[in-house]
N, C-alpha and C. Protein backbone atom coordinates (compact mmCIF):
# COMPACT_ATOMS: atom_id res chain seq x y z
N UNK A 1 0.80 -1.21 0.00
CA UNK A 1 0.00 0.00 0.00
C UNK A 1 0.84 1.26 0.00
N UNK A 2 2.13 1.06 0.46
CA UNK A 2 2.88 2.85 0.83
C UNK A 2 3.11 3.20 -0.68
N UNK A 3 3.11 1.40 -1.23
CA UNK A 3 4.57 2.00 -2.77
C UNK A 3 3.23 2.29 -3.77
N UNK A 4 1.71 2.83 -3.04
CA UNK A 4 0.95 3.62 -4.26
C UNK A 4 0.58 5.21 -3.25
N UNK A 5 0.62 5.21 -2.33
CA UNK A 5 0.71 6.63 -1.32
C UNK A 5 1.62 7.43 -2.18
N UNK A 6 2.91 7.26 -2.54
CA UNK A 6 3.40 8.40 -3.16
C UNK A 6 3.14 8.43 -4.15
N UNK A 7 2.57 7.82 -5.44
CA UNK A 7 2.78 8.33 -6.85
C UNK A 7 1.05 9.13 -6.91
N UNK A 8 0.26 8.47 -5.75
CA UNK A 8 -0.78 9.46 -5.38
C UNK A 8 -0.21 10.92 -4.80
N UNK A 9 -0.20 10.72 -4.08
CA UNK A 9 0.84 12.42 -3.32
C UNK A 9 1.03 12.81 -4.15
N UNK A 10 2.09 12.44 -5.24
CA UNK A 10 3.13 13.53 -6.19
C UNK A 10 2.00 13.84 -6.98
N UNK A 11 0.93 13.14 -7.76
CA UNK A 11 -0.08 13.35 -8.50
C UNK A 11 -0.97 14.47 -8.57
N UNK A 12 -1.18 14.20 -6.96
CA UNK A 12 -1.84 15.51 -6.20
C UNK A 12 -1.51 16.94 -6.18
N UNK A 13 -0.22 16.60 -5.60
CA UNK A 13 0.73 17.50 -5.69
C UNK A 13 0.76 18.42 -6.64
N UNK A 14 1.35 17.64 -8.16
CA UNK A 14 1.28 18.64 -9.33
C UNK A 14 0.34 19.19 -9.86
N UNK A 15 -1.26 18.23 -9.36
CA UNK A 15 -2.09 18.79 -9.89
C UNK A 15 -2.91 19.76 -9.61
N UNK A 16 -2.39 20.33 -8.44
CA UNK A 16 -2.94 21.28 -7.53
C UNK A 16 -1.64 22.80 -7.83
N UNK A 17 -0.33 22.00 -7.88
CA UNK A 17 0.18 23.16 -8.72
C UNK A 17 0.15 23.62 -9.94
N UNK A 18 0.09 22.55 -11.12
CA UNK A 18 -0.68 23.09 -12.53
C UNK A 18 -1.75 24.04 -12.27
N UNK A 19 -2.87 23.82 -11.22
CA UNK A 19 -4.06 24.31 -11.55
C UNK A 19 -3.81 25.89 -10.92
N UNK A 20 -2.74 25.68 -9.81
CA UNK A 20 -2.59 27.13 -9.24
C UNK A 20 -2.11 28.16 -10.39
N UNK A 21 -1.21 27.91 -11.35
CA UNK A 21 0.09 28.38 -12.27
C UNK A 21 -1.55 28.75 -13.44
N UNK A 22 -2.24 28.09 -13.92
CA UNK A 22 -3.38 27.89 -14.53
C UNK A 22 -4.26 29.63 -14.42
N UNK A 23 -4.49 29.46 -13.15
CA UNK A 23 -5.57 30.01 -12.38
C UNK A 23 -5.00 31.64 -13.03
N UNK A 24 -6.16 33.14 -12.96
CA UNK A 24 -6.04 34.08 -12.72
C UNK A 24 -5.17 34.76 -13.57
N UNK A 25 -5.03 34.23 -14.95
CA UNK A 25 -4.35 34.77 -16.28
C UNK A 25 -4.58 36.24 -15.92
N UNK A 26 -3.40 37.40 -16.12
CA UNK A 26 -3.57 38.73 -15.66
C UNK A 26 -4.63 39.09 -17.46
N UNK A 27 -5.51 40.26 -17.37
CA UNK A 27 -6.22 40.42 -18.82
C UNK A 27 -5.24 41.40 -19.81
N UNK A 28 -5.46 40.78 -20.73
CA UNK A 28 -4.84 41.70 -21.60
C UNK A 28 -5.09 42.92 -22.04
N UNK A 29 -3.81 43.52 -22.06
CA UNK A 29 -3.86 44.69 -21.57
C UNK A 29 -2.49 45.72 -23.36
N UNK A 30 -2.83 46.57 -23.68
CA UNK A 30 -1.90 47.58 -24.20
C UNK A 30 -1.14 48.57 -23.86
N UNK A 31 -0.01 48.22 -23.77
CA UNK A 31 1.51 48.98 -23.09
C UNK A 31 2.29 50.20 -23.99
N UNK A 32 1.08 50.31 -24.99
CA UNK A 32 2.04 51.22 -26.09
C UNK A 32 2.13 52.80 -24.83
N UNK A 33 3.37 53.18 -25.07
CA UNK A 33 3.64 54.56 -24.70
C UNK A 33 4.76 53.68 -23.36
N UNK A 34 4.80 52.89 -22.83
CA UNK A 34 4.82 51.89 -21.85
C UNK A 34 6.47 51.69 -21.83
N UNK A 35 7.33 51.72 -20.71
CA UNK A 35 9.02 51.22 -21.42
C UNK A 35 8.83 49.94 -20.75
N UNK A 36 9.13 48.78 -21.42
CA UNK A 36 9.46 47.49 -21.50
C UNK A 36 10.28 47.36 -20.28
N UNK A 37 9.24 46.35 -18.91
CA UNK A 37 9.86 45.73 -17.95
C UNK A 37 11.52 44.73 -18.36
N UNK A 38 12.17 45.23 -17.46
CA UNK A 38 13.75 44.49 -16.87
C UNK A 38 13.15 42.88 -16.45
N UNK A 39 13.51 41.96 -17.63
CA UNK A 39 13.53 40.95 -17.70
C UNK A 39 15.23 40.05 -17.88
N UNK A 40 14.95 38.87 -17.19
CA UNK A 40 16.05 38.04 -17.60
C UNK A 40 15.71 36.34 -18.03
N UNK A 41 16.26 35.71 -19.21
CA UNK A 41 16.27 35.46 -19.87
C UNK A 41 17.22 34.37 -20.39
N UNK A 42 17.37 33.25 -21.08
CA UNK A 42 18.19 32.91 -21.99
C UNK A 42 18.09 31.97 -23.34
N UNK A 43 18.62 32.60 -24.09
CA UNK A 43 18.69 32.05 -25.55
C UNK A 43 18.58 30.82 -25.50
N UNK A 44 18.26 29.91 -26.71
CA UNK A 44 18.84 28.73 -27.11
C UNK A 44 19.99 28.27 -26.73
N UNK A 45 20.74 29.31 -27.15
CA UNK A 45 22.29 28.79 -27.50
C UNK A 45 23.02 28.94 -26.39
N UNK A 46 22.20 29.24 -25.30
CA UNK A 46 22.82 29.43 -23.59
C UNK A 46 23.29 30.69 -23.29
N UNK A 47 22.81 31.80 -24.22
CA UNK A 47 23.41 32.95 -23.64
C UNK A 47 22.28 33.45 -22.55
N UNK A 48 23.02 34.12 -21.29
CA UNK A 48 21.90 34.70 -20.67
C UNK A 48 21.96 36.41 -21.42
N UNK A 49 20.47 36.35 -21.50
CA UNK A 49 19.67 37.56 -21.70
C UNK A 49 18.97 38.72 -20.41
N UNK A 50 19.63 39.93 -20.74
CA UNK A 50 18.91 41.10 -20.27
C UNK A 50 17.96 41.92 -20.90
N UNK A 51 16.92 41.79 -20.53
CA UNK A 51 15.87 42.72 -21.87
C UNK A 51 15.10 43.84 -20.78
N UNK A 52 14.85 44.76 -21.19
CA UNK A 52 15.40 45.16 -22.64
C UNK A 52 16.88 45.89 -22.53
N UNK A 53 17.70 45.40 -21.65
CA UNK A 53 19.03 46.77 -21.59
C UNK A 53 20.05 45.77 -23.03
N UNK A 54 19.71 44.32 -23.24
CA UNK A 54 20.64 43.95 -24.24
C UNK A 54 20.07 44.87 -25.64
N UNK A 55 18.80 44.92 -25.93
CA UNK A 55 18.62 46.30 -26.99
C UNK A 55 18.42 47.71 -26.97
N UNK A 56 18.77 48.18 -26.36
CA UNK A 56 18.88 49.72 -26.23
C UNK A 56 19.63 50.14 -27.24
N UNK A 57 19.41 51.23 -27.88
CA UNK A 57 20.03 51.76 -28.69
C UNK A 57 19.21 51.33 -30.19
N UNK A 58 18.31 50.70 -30.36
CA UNK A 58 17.96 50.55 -31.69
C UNK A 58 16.42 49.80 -31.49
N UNK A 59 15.70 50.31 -32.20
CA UNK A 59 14.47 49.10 -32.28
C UNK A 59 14.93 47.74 -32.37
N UNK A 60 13.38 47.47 -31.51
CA UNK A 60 13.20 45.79 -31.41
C UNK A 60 12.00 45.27 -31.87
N UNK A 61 11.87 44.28 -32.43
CA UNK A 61 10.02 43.47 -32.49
C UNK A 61 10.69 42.57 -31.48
N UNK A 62 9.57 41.82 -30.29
CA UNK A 62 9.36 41.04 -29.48
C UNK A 62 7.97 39.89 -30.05
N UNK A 63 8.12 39.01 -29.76
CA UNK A 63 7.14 38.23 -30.05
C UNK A 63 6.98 37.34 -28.93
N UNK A 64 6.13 37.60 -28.40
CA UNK A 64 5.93 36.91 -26.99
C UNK A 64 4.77 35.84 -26.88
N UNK A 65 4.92 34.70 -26.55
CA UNK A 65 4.26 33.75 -26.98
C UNK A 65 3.75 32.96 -25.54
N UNK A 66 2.70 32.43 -25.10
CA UNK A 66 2.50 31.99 -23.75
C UNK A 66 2.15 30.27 -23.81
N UNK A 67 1.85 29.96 -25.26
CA UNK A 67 1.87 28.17 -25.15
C UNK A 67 2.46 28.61 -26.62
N UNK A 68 2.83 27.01 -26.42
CA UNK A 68 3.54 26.20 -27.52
C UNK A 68 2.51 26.19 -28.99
N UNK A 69 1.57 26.13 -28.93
CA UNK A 69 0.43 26.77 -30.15
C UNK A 69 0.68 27.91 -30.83
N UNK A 70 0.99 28.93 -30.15
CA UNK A 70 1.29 30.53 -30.40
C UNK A 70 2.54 30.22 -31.37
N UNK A 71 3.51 29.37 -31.90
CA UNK A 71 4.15 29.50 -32.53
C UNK A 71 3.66 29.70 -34.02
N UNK A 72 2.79 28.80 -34.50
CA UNK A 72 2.33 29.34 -35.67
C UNK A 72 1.77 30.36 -36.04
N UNK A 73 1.24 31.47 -35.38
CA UNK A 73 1.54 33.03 -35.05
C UNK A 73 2.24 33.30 -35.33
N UNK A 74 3.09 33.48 -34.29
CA UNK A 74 4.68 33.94 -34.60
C UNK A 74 5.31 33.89 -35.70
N UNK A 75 5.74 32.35 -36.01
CA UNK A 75 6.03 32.58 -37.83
C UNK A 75 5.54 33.17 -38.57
N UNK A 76 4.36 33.57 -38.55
CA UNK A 76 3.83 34.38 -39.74
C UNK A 76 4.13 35.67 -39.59
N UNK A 77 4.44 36.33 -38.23
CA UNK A 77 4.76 37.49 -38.11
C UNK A 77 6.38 37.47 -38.74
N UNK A 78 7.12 36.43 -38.18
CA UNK A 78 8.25 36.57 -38.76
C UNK A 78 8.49 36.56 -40.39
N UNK A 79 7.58 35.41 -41.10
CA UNK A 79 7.92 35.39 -42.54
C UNK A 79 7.17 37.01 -42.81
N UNK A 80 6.37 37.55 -42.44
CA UNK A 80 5.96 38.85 -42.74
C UNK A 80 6.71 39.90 -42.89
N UNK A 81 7.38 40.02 -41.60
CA UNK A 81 8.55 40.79 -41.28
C UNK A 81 9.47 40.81 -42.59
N UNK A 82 9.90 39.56 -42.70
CA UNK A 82 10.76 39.35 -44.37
C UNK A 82 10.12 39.44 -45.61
N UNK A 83 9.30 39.36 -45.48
CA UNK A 83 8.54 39.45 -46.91
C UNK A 83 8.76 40.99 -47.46
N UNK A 84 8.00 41.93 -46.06
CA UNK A 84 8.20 43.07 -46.55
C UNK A 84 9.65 44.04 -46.17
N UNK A 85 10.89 43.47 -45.85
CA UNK A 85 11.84 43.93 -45.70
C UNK A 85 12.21 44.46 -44.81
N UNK A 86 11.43 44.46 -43.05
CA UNK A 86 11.84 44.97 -42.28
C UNK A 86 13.31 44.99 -41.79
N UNK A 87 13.92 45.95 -41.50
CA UNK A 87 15.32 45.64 -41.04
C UNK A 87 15.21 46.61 -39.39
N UNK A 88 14.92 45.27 -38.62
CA UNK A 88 14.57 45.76 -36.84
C UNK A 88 15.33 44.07 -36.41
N UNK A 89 16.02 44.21 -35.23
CA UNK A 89 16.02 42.70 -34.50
C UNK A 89 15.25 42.28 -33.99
N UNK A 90 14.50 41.04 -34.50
CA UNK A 90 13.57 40.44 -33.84
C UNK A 90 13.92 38.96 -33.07
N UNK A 91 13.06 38.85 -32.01
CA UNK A 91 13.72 38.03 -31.03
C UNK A 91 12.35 37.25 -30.75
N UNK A 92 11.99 36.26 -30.32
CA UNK A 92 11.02 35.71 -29.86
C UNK A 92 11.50 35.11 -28.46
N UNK A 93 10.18 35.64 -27.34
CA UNK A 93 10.41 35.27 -26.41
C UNK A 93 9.09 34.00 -25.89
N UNK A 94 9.51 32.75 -25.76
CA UNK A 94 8.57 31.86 -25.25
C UNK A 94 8.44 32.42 -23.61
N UNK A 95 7.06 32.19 -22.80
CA UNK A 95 7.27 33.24 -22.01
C UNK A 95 6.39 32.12 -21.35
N UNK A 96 6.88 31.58 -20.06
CA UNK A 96 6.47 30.55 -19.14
C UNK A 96 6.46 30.54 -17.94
N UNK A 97 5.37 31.19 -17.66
CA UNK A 97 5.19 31.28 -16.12
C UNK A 97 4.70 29.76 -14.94
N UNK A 98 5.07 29.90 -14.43
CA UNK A 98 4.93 29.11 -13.51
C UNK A 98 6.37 28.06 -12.48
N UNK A 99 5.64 27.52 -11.74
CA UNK A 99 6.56 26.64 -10.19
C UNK A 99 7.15 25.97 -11.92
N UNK A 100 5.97 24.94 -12.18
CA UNK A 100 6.72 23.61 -13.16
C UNK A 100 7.26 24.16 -14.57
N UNK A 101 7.21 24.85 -15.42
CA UNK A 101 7.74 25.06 -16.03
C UNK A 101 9.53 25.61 -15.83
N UNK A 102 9.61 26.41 -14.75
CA UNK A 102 11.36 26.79 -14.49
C UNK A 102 11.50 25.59 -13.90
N UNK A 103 10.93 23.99 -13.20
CA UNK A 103 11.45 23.15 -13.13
C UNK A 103 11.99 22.30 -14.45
N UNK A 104 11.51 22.22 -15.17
CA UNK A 104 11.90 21.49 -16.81
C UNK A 104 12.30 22.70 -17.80
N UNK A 105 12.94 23.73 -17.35
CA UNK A 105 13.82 24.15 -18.54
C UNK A 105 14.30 23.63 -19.17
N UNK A 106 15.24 22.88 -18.99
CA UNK A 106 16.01 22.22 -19.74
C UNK A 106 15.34 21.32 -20.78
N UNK A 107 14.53 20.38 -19.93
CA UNK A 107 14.09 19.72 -21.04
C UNK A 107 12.97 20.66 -21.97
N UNK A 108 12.39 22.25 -21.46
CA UNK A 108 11.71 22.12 -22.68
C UNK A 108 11.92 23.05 -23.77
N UNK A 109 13.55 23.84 -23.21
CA UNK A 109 14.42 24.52 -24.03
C UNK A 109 15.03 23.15 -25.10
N UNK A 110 15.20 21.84 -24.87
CA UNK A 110 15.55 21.30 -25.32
C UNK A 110 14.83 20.83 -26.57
N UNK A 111 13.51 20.60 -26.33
CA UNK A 111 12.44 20.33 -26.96
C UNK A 111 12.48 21.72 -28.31
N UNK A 112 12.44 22.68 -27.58
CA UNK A 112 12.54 23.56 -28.47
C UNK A 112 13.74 24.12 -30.06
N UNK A 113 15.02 23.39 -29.16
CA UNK A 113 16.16 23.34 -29.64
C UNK A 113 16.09 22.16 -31.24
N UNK A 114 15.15 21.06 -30.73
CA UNK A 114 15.14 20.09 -32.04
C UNK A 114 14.36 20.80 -32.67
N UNK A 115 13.37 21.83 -32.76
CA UNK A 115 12.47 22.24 -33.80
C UNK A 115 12.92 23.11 -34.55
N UNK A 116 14.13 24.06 -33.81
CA UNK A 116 14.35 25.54 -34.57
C UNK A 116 15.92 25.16 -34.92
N UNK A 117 16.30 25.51 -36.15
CA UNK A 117 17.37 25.61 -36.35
C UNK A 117 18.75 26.61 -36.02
N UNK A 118 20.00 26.03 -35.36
CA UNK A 118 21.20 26.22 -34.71
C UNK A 118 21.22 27.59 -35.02
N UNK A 119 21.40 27.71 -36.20
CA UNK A 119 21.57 29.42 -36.69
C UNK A 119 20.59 30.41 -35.99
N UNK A 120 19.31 30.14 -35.54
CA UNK A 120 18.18 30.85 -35.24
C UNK A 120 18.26 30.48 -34.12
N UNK A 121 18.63 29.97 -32.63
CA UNK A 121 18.75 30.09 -31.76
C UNK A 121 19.14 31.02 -30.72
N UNK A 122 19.79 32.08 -31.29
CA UNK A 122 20.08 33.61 -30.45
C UNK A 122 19.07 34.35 -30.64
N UNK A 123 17.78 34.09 -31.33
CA UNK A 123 16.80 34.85 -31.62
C UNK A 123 15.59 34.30 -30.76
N UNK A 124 15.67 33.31 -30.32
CA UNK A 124 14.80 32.45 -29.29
C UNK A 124 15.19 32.69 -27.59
N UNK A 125 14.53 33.69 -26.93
CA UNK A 125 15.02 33.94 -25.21
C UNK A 125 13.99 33.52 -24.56
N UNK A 126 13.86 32.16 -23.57
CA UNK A 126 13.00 31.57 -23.20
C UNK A 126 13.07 32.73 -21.44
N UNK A 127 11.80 32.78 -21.25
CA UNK A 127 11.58 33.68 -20.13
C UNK A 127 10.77 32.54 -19.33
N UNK A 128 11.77 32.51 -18.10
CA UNK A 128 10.58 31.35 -16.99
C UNK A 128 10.50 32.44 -15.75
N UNK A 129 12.03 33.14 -15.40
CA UNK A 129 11.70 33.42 -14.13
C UNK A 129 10.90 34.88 -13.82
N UNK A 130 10.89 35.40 -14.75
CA UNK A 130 10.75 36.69 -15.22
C UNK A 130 9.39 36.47 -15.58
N UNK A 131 9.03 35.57 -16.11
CA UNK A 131 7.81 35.30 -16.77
C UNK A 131 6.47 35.94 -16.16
N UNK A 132 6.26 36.36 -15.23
CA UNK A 132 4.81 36.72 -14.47
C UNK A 132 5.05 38.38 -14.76
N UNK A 133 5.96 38.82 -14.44
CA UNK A 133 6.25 40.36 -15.27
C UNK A 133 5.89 40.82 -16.16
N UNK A 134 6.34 39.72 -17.35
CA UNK A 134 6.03 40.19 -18.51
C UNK A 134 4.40 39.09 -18.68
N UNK A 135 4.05 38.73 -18.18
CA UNK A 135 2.50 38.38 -17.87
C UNK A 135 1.74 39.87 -17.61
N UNK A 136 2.07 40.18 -16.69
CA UNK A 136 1.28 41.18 -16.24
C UNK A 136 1.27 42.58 -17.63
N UNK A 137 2.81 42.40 -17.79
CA UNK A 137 2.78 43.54 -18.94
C UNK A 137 1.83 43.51 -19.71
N UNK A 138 1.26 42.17 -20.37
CA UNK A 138 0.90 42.42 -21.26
C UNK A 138 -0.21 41.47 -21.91
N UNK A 139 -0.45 40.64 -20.56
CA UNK A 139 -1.49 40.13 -19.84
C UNK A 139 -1.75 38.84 -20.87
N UNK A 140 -1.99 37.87 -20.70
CA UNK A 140 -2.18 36.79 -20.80
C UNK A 140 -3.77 35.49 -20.87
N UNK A 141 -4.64 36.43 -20.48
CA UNK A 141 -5.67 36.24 -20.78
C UNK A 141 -6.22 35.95 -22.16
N UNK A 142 -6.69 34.69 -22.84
CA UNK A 142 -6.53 34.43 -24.51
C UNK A 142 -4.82 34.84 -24.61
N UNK A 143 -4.29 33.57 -24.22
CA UNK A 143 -3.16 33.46 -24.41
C UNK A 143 -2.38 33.31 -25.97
N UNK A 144 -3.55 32.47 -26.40
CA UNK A 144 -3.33 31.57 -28.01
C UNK A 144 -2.20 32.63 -28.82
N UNK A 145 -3.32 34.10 -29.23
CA UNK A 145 -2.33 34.89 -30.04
C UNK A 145 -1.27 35.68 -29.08
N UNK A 146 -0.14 35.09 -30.55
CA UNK A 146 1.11 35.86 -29.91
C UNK A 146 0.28 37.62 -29.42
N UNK A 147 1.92 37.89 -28.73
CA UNK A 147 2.08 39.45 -28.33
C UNK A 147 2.92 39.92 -28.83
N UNK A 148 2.86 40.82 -29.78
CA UNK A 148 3.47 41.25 -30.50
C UNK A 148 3.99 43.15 -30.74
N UNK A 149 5.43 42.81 -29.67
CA UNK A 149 5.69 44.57 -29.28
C UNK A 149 6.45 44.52 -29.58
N UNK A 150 6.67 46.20 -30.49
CA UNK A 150 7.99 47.15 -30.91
C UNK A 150 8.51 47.81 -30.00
N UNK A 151 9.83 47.61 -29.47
CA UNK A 151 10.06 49.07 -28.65
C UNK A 151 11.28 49.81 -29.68
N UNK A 152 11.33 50.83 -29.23
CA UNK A 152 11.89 51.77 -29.85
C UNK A 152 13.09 51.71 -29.35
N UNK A 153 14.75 52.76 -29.54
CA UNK A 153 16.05 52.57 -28.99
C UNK A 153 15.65 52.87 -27.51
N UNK A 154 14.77 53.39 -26.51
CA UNK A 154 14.94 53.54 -25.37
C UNK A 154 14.05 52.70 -24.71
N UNK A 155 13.66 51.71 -25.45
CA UNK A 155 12.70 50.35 -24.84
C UNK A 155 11.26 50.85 -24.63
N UNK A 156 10.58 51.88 -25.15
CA UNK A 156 9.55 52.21 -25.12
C UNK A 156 8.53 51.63 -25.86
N UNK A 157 7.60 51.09 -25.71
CA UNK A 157 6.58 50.41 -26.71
C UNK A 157 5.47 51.40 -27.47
N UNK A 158 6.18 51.03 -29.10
CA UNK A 158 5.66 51.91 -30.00
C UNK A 158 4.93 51.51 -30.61
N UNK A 159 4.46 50.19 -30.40
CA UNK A 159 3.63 49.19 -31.14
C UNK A 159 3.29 48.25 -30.49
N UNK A 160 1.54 47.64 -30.57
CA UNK A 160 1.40 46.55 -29.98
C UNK A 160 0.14 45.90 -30.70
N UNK A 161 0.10 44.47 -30.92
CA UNK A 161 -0.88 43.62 -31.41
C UNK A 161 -1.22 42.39 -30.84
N UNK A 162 -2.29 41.98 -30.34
CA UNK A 162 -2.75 40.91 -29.65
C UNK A 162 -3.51 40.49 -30.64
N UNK A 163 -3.76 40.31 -31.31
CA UNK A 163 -5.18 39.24 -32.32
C UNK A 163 -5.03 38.67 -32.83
N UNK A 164 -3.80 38.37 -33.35
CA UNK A 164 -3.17 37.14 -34.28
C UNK A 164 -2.77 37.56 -35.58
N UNK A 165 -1.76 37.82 -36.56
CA UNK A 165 -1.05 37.90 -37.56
C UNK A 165 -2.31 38.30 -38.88
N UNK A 166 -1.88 40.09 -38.75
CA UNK A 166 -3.41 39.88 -40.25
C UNK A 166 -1.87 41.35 -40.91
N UNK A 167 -2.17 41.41 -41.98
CA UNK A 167 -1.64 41.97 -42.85
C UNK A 167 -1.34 43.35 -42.58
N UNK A 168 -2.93 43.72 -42.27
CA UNK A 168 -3.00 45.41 -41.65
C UNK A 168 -2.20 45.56 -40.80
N UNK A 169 -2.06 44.69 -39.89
CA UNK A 169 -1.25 44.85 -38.46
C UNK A 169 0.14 44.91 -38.92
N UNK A 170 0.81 43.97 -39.55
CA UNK A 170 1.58 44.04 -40.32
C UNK A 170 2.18 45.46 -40.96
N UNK A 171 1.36 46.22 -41.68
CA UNK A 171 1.67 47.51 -42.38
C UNK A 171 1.77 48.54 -41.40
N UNK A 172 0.86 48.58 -40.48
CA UNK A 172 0.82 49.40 -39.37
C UNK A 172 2.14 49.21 -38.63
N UNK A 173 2.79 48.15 -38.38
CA UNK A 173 3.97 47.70 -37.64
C UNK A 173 5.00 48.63 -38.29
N UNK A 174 5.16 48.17 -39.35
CA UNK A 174 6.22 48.59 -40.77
C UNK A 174 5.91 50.12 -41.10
N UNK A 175 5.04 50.78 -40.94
CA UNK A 175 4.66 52.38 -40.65
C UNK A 175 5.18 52.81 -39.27
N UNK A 176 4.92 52.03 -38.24
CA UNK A 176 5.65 52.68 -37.37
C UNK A 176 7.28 52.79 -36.94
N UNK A 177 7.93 51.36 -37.74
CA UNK A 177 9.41 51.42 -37.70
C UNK A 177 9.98 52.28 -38.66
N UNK A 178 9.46 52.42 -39.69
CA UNK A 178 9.72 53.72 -40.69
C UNK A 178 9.84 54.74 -39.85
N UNK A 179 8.97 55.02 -39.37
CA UNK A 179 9.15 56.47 -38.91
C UNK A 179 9.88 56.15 -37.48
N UNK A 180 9.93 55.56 -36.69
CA UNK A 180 11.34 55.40 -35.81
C UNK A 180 12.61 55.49 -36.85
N UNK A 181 12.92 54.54 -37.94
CA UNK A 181 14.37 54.53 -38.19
C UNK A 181 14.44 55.82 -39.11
N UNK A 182 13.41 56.59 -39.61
CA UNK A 182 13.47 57.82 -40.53
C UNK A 182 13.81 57.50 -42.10
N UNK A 183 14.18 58.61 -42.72
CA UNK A 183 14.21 58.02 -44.41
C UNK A 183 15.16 57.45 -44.32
C-alpha cells in the first residue's frame, strides 16, 4: 500500500500546482507609450539575456508567446517581417510562467532546440523566471495569439498587437518602424 501513497501524493501535488500556475491569467492589456519591464532570460544557444538593456540603442520586435500553439503566429509574423523587408532585430520570447515550467527548462528549451534551427537560436530567449512580469505587462488572458511589441532605442513600446497575424497589423507595424528609423 505505501509504494501507491506516493505516486498518489506527487499526483496531487502537481495537480494542484498546474491548476494554481493555470488560475487568474492577468487580462490583456496595451503597453504602447509603456518602457518594456527588466527581464532576464536565456537564448537557445545558452546565452543569458537582459531585456530590454541587451537592446537599447535601436528598435526591437518582441514576439511573446504563452503556449507552444502561439508559434504558428509567430512565424507568420516573422515570414511577414521578411517578406516586406523589415530591417529591426527580432527576437522571440517563449514566455512561461509558472513553479513547473522553471522546473523542466532544460528539457523544454531542449524540446525547443530540435524544432528551430542552430543558426536561429540567439533569436529564441525563453523567459521562466521573469515570466509573471512580462504576464502582467501584457497580460495573458486568450493566451493563443502571440504578443506582439515594438520598442523603440529607449525600450519604449511603440507598437502593440494581440489578435493574431493579419496583414493590416503588419503595415501598421512597418509604418511605425519607418518612422522610428526615418528616411
Amino acid at each position: 500500500m505505501p509504494a501507491r501513497t506516493c505516486p498518489l501524493a506527487l499526483t496531487k501535488a502537481l495537480t494542484v500546482t498546474g491548476m494554481a500556475s493555470c488560475s487568474g491569467r492577468p487580462p490583456r492589456r496595451d503597453p504602447t507609450g509603456e518602457t518594456f519591464p527588466a527581464l532576464r532570460g536565456q537564448s537557445l544557444d545558452g546565452v543569458e539575456r537582459q531585456l530590454p538593456g541587451d537592446l537599447i540603442g535601436a528598435p526591437a520586435l518582441l514576439l511573446i508567446g504563452f503556449k507552444m500553439e502561439t508559434q504558428f503566429d509567430l512565424d507568420r509574423w516573422i515570414l511577414g517581417a521578411q517578406q516586406v523587408g523589415l530591417k529591426v532585430k527580432i527576437l522571440e520570447l517563449p514566455t512561461l510562467p509558472g513553479l513547473l515550467p522553471g522546473l523542466f527548462a532544460a528539457t523544454i528549451d531542449g524540446g525547443m532546440r530540435r524544432g528551430i534551427p542552430r543558426e536561429d537560436w540567439p533569436s529564441v530567449v525563453t523567459i521562466y523566471g521573469d515570466a509573471k512580469v512580462l504576464e502582467q505587462f501584457v497580460g495573458s488572458e486568450d493566451p493563443l495569439p502571440g504578443r506582439i511589441v515594438l520598442i523603440d532605442a529607449a525600450a519604449r513600446v511603440v507598437f502593440f498587437h494581440d489578435r493574431g497575424f493579419s496583414a493590416g497589423a503588419l503595415q501598421r507595424l512597418a509604418a511605425v518602424l519607418h518612422d522610428l528609423q526615418g528616411p
